[in-house]
Protein backbone atom coordinates (compact mmCIF):
# COMPACT_ATOMS: atom_id res chain seq x y z
CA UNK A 1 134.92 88.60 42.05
CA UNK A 2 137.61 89.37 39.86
CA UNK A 3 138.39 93.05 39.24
CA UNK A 4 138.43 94.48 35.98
CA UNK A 5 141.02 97.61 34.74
CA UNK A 6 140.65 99.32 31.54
CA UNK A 7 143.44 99.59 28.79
CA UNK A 8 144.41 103.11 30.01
CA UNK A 9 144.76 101.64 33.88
CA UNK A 10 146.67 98.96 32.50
CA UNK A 11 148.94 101.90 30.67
CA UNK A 12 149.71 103.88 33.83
CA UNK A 13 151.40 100.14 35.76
CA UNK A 14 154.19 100.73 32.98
CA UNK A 15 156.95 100.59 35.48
CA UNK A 16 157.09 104.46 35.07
CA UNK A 17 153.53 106.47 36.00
CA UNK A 18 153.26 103.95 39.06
CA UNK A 19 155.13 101.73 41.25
CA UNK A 20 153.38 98.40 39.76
CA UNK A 21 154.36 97.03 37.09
CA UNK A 22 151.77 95.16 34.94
CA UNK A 23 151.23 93.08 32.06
CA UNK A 24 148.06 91.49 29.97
CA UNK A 25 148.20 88.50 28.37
CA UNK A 26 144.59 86.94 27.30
CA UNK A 27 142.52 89.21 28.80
CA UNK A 28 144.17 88.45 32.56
CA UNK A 29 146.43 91.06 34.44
CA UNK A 30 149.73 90.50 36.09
CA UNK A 31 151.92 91.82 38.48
CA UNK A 32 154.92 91.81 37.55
CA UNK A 33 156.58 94.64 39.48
CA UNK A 34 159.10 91.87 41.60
CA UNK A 35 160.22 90.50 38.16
CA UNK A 36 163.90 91.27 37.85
CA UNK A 37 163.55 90.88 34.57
CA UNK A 38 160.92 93.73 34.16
CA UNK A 39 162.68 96.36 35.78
CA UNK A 40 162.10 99.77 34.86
CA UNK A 41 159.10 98.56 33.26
CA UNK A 42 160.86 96.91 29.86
CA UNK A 43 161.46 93.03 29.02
CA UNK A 44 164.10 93.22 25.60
CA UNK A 45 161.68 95.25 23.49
CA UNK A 46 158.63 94.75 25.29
CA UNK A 47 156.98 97.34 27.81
CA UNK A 48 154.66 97.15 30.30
CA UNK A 49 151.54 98.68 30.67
CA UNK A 50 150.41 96.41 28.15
CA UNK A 51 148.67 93.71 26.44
CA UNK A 52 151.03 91.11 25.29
CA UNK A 53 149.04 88.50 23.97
CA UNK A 54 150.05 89.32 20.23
CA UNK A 55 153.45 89.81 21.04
CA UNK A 56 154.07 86.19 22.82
CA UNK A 57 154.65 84.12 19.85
CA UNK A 58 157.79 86.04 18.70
CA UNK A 59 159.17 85.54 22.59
CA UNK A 60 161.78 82.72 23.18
CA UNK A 61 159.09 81.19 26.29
CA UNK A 62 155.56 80.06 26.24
CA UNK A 63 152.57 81.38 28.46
CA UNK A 64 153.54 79.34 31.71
CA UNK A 65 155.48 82.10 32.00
CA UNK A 66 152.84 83.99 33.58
CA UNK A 67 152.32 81.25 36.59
CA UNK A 68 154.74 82.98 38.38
CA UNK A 69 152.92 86.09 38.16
CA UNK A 70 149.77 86.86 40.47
CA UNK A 71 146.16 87.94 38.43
CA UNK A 72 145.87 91.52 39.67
CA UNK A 73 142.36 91.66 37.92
CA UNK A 74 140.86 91.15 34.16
CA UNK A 75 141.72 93.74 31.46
CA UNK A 76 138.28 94.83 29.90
CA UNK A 77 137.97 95.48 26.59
């Protein structure tokens, strides 16, 4: 069974409140605290702690991005 976080759990893996860094993209969590490119809790203008399905279309890369990442849980809505 899949664990679910609300939006304000998601907010405190921001890289900053919490050693874990997370992300959401379609209503899945990942970790991405061992991401170099996430350190500090900020990708270019993009921060963690969030949900970045909307955001995804203006990035340079598609959603296989987040196969690298493990699925910490399911973001509820």
């Amino acid at each position: 069974m899949t664990k679910a976080y609300s939006r304000s759990q998601l907010a405190l893996r921001n890289g900053q409140d919490k050693e874990e860094i997370w992300v959401a993209y379609q209503g899945k969590i990942y970790d991405v605290t061992t991401s170099k490119l996430w350190r500090n809790g900020q990708h270019y203008e993009h921060w963690a702690g969030q949900d970045l399905t909307n955001e995804l279309p203006d990035a340079p890369h598609t959603e296989t991005v987040f196969k690298k990442f493990k699925v910490i849980g399911e973001l509820r809505e």
